[in-house]
Protein backbone atom coordinates (compact mmCIF):
# COMPACT_ATOMS: atom_id res chain seq x y z
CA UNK A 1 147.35 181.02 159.92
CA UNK A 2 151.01 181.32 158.29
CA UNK A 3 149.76 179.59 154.92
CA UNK A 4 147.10 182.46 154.38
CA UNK A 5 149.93 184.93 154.76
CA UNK A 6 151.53 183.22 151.97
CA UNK A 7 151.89 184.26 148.31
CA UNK A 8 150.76 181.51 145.55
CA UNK A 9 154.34 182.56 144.21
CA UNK A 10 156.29 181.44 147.75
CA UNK A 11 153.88 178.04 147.91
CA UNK A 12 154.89 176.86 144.77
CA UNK A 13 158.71 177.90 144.96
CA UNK A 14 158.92 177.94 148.59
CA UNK A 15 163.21 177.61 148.93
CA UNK A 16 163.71 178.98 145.54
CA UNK A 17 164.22 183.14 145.30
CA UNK A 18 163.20 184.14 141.94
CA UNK A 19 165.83 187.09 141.44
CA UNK A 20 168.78 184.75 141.46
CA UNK A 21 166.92 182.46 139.07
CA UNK A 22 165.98 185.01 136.75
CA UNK A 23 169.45 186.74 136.74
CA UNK A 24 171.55 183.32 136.37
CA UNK A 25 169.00 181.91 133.70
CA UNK A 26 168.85 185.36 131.63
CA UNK A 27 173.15 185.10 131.87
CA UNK A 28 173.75 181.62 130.70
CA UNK A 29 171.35 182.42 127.90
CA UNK A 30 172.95 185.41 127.24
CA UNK A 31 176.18 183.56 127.57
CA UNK A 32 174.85 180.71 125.24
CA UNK A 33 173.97 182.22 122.40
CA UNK A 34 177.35 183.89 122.39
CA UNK A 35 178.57 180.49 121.74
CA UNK A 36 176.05 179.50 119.10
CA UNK A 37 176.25 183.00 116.93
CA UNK A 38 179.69 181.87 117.16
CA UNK A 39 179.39 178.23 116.28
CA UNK A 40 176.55 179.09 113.64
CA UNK A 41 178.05 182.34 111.72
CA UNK A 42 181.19 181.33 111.31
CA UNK A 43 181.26 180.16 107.71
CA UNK A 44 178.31 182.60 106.68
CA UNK A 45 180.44 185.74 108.22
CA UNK A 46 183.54 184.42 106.16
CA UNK A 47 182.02 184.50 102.59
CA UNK A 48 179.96 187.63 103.82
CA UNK A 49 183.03 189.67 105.37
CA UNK A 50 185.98 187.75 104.88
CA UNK A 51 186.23 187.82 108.79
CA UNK A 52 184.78 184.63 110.17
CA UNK A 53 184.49 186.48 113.66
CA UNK A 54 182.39 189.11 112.77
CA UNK A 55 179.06 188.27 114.23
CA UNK A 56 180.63 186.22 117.47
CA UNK A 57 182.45 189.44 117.83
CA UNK A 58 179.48 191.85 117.47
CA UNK A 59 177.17 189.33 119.35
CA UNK A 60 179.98 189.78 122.06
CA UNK A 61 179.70 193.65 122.44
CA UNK A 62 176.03 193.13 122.41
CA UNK A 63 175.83 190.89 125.20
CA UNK A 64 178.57 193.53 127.47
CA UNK A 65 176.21 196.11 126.32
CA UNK A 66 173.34 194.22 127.06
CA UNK A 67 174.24 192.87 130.41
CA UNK A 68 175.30 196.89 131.48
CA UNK A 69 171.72 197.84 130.04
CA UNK A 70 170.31 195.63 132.41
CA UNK A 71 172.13 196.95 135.38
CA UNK A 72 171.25 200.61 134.51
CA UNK A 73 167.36 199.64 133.97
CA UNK A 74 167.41 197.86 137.44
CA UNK A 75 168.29 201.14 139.11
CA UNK A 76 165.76 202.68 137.51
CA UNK A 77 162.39 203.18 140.28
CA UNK A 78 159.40 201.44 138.89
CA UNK A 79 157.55 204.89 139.60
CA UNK A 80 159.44 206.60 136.57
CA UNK A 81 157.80 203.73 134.22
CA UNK A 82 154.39 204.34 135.55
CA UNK A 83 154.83 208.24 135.17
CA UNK A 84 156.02 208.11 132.31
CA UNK A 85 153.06 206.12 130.37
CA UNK A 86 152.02 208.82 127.77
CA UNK A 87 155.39 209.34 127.19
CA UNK A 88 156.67 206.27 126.09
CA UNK A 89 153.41 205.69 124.40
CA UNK A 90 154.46 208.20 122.32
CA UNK A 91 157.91 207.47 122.07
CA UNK A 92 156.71 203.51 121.30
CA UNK A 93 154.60 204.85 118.27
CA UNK A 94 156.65 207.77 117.21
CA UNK A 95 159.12 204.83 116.15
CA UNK A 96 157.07 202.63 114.49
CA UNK A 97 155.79 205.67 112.08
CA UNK A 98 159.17 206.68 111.61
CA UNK A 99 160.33 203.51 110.74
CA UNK A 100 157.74 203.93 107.44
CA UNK A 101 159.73 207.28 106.30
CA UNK A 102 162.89 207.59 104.38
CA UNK A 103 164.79 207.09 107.56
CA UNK A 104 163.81 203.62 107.33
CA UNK A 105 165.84 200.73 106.34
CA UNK A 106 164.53 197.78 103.99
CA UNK A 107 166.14 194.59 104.84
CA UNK A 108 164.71 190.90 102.73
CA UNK A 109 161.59 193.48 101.56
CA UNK A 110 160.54 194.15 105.03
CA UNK A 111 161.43 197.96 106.45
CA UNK A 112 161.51 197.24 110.23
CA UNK A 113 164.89 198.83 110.86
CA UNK A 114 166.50 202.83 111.23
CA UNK A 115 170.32 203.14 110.28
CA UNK A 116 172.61 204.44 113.18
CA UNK A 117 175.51 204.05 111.61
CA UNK A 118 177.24 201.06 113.49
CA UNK A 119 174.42 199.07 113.67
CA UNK A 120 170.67 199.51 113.19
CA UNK A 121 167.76 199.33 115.55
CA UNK A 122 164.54 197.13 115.13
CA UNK A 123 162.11 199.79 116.08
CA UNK A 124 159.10 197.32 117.28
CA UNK A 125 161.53 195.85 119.52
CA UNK A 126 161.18 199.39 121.28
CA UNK A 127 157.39 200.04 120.89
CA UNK A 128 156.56 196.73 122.45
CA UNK A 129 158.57 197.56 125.95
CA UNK A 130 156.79 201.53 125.39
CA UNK A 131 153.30 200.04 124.99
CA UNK A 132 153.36 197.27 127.50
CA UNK A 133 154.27 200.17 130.23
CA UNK A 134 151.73 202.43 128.93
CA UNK A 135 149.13 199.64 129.12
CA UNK A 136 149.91 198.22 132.80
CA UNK A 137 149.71 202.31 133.92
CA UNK A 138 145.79 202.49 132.19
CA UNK A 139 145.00 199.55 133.31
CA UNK A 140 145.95 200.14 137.01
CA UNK A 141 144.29 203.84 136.61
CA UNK A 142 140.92 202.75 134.75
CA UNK A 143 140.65 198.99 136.27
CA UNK A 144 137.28 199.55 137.19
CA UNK A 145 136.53 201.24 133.54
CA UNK A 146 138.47 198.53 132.03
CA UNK A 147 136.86 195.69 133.83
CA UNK A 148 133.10 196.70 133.99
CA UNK A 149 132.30 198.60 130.72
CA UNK A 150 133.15 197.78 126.72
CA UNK A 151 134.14 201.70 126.50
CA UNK A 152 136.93 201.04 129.14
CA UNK A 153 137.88 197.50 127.56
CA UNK A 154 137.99 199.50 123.63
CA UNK A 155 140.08 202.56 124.58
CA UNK A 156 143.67 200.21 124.88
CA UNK A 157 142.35 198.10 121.90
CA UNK A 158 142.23 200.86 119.50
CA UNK A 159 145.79 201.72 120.83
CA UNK A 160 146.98 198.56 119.97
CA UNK A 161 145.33 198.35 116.34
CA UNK A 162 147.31 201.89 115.78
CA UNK A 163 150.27 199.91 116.49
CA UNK A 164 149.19 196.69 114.38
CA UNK A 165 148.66 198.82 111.53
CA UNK A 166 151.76 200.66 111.88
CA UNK A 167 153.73 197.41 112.43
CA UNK A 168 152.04 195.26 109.63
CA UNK A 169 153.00 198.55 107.21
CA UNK A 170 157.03 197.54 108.16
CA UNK A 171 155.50 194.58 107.87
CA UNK A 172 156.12 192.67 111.23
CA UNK A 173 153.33 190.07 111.27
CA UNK A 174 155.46 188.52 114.14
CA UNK A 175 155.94 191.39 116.15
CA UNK A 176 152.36 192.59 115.67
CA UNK A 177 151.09 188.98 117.06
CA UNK A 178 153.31 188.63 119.95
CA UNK A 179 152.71 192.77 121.11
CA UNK A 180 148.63 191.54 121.00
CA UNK A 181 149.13 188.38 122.55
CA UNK A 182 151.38 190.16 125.56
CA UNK A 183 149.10 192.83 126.03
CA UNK A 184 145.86 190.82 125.79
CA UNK A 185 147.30 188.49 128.44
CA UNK A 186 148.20 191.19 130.87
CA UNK A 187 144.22 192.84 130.34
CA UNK A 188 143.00 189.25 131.16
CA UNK A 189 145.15 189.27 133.82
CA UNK A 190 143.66 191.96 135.32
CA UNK A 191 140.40 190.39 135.83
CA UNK A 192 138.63 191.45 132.08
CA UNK A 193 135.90 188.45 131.34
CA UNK A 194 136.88 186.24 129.26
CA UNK A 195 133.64 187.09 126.95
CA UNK A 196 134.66 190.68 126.67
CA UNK A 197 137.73 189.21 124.51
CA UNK A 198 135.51 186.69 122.06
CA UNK A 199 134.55 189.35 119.54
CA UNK A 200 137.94 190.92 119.33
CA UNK A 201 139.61 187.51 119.03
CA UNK A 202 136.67 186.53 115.95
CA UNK A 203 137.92 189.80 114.47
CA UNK A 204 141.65 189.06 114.97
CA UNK A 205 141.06 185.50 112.91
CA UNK A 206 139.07 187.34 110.64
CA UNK A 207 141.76 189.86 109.78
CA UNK A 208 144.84 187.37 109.70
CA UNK A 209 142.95 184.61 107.45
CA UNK A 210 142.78 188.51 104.85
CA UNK A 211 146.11 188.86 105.35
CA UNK A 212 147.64 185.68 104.81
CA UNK A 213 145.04 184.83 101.76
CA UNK A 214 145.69 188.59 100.40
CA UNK A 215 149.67 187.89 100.45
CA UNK A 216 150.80 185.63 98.31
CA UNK A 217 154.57 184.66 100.38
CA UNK A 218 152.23 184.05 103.55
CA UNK A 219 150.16 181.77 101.79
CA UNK A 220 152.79 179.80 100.46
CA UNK A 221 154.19 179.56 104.26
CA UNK A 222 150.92 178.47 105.85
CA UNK A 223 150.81 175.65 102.81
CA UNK A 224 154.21 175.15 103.49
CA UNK A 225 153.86 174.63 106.53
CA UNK A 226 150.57 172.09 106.71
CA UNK A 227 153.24 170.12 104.07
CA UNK A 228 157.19 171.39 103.64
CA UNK A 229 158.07 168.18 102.44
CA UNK A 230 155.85 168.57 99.16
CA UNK A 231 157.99 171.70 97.70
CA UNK A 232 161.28 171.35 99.75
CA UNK A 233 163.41 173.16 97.63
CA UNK A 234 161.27 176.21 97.58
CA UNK A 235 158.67 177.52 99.89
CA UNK A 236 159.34 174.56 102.67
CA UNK A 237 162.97 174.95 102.12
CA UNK A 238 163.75 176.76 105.40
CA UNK A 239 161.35 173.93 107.53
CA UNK A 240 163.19 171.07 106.08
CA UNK A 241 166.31 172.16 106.62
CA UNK A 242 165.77 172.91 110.02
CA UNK A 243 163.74 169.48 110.49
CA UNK A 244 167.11 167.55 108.74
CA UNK A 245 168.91 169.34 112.13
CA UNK A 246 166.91 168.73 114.46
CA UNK A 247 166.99 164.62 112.65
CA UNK A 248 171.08 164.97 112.54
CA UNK A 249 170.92 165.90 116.17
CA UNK A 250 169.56 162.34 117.83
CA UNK A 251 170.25 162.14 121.45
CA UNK A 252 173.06 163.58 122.25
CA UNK A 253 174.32 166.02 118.87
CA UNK A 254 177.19 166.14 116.61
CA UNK A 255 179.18 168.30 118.63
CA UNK A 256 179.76 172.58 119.30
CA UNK A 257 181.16 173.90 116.10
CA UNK A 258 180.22 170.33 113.88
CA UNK A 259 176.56 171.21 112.37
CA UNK A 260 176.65 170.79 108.70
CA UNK A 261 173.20 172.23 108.17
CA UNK A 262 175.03 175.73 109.12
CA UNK A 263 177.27 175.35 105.92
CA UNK A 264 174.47 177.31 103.77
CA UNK A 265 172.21 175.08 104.00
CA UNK A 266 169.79 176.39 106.41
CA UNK A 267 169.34 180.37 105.67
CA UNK A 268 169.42 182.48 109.03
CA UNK A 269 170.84 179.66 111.01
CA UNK A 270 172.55 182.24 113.55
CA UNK A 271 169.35 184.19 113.75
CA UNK A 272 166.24 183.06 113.14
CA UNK A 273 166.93 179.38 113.26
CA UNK A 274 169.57 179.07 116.09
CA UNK A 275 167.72 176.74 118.07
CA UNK A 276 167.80 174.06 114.96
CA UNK A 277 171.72 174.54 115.40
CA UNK A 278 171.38 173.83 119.01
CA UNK A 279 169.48 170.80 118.54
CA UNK A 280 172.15 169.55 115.56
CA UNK A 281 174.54 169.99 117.97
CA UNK A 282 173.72 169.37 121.29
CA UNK A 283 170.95 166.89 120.37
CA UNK A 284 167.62 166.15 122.68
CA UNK A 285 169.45 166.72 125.11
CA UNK A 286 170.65 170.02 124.72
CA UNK A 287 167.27 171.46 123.23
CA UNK A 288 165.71 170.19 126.69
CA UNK A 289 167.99 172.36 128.64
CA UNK A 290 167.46 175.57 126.70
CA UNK A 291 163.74 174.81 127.18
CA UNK A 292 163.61 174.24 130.62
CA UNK A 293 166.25 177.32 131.03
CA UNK A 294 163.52 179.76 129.18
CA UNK A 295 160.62 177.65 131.56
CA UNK A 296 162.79 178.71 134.48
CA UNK A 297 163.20 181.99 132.95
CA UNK A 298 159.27 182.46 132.52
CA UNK A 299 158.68 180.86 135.74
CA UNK A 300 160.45 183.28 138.09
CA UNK A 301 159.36 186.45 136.03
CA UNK A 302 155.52 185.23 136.56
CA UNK A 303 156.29 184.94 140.48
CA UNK A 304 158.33 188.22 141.16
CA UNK A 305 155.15 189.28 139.16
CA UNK A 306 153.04 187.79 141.20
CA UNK A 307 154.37 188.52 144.55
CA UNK A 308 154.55 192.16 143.90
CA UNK A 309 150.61 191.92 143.49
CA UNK A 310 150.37 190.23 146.39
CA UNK A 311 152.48 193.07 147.59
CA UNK A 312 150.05 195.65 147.20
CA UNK A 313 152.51 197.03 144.13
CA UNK A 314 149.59 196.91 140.83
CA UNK A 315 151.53 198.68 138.64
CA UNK A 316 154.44 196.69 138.90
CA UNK A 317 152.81 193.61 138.76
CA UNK A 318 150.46 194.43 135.79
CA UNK A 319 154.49 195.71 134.03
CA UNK A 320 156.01 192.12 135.25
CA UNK A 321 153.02 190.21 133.34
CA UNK A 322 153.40 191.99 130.63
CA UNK A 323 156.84 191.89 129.98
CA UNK A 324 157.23 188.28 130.71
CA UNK A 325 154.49 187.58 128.40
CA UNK A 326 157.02 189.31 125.68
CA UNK A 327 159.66 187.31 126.28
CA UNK A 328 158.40 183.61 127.17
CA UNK A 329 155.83 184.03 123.99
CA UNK A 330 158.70 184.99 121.65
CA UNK A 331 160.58 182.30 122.62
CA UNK A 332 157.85 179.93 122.27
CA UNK A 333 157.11 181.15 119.37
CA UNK A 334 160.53 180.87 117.82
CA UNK A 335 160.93 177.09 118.90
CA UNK A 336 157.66 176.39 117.40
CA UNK A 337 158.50 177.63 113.96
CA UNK A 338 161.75 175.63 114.23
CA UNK A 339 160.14 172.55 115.20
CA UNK A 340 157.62 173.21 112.38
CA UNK A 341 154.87 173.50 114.91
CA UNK A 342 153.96 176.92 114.09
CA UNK A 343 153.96 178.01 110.48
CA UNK A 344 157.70 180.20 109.41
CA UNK A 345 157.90 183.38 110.79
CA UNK A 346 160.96 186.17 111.57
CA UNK A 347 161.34 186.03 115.30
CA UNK A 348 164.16 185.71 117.03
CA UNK A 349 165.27 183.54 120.16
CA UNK A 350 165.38 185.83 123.37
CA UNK A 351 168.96 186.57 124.31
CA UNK A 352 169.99 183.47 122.28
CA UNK A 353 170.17 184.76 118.26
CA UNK A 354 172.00 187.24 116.75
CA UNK A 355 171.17 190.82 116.91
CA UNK A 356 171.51 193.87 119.25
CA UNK A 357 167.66 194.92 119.16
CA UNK A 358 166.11 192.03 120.43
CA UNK A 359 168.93 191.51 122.78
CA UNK A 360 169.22 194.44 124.62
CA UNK A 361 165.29 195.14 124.58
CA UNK A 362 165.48 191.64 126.40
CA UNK A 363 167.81 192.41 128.84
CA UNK A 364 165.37 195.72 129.56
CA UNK A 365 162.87 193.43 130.25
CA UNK A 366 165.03 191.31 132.76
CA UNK A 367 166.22 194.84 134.34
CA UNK A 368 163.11 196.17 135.21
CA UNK A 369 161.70 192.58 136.34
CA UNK A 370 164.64 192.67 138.78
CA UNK A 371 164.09 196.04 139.84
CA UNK A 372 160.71 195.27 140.74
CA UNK A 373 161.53 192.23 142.80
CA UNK A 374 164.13 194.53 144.82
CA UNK A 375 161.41 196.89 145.21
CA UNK A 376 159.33 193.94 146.77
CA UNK A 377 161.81 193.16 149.06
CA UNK A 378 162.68 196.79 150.36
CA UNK A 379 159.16 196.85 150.98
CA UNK A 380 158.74 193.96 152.73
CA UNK A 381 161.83 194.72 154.72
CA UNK A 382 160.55 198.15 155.70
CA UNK A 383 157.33 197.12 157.00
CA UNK A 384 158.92 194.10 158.56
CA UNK A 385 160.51 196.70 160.23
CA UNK A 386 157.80 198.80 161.21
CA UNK A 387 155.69 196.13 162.48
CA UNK A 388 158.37 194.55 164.95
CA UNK A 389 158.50 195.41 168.31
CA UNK A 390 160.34 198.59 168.71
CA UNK A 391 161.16 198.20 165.28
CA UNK A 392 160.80 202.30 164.29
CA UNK A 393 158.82 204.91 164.23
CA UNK A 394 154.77 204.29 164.04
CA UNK A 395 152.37 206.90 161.64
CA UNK A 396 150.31 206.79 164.64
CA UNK A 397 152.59 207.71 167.05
């Protein structure tokens, strides 16, 4: 009788709380790639500013900021989120279109970012938090719609190809893949047949085989890819450089603050490529433990997600899939491109590379996963409560 009153998520962690894990794996992240922005920018931020400090410093402010952000988010009720679903779809598309006006900023020939001044904001790191929260609120209000007829399944697809098309016009073919991927997930999730997705996944080939073969650079990084070692010094340049790390690494790593491939060799190593750095350094060894820290990460995300289903909370359930969909397949997909097991492409590492967008949309995501688990537990407290024996008042009473 007690094992049926069990969550899957307490059965397969059953002494492990999920808050403290996702709040101490989120902060030595956080904490971590303070150290490697650091480690990795120091030489680049010298010949760039003339102030070796100036992205460890930034990255600094952004984690404070980031970490406060967090805090704020978590007081925030869950209930605002789901009210607020037409709003933020607005707000979440709103900045991808305004991204494409003169406000916009162009950065290596892509315009993904809008000036403010001190810093500037990726906007799709925005949109993808706005639409995932739009998303989980339709899919909790039309799940029977969703579920049992194409018209239900359509309606949030054509919201997301407004957002693909806005986002491949920065363009963001990385942003655009991991906002599908998340938001495809959490409509699976919900109990959509798997055959209801086999069109729209034909199409989604379709499109991205036009758009690599219509774009010359993302050719030459899918050939690149299938062979970097065959034009090394020019389209699998990036690759084997971060391959040579990852061979200088070994076991154990040359030490914090010793990579050479950091010295200009490898472009974006404090960004883009900051897990190569980690692996020069820290070796095997080091790489495993940011993997399994992000696994642990994932891990107790899915089961505060999970739980608050089991909880009778859909809404923030449906929200915790989604947003821990975001972060565990941006991460995966950032170690795969460093690895060279997924072909080169701009995403950063979650909480780990340099810059304040992805950061502090990340540590959003952690917020609100928190706040949902504290939800949980007032809940379960409260009708703990009202269930004991003389344990408060009774709505039949």
């Amino acid at each position: 009788m007690m094992a049926q009153t069990l969550s899957p998520g307490t059965l397969l962690m059953p002494r492990l709380r999920p808050l403290p894990v996702l709040v101490l794996t989120a902060a030595t992240l956080l904490l971590l790639g303070v150290v490697m922005t650091g480690s990795a920018s120091l030489e680049i931020a010298s010949d760039a500013t003339g102030n070796p400090f100036y992205f460890l410093a930034r990255q600094g402010i952004y984690a404070v900021l980031g970490a406060a952000v967090a805090i704020i988010v978590a007081s925030v009720p869950i209930a605002w989120w789901e009210g607020s679903g037409w709003l933020l779809l607005g707000v979440g598309l709103a900045t991808l279109a305004l991204v494409l006006t003169p406000l916009g900023t162009t950065v290596n020939g892509s315009t993904r970012w809008i000036s403010l001044g001190l810093f500037n904001v990726q906007v799709s790191e925005i949109a993808k938090i706005c639409l995932i929260a739009y998303l989980a609120g339709y899919v909790v209000r039309r799940r029977e719609e969703l579920v049992n007829t194409w018209m239900g399944f359509l309606k949030p697809v054509l919201v997301l190809t407004l957002a693909s098309v806005l986002l491949m016009a920065e363009p963001d073919f990385g942003a655009t893949a991991v906002l599908m991927a998340a938001a495809m997930g959490m409509i699976f999730l919900s109990g959509v047949r798997l055959t209801r997705f086999l069109p729209l996944i034909g199409i989604c080939v379709a499109v991205g085989a036009a758009l690599v073969m219509t774009q010359p650079y993302r050719l030459k990084r899918v050939v690149s890819y299938l062979d970097p070692w065959k034009d090394q010094f020019d389209t699998g340049y990036q690759l084997t450089q971060s391959l040579i790390a990852f061979g200088r690494g070994e076991w154990i790593g040359v030490g914090l603050g010793n990579s050479i491939q950091k010295l200009f060799y490898l472009p974006e190593a404090h960004t883009d490529f900051v897990f190569a750095i980690i692996a020069e350094e820290f070796g095997l060894l080091g790489s495993s433990v940011v993997l399994v820290l992000f696994g642990l990460l994932v891990w107790s995300a899915l089961i505060i997600a999970r739980r608050a289903e089991v909880s009778g909370m859909p809404f923030a359930a449906c929200f915790g899939y989604g947003l821990t969909l975001l972060i565990g397949l941006q991460a995966l997909i950032n170690m795969g491109v460093s690895t060279g097991l997924l072909p080169t492409k701009g995403l950063t590492l979650p909480l780990v590379s340099y810059g304040g967008s992805s950061l502090l949309a990340t540590c959003v995501c952690v917020g609100v996963l928190a706040r949902i688990e504290l939800e949980r537990q007032d809940r379960e407290r409260s009708d703990n409560t009202g269930n004991a024996p003389g344990g408060g008042a009774r709505y039949d009473d």
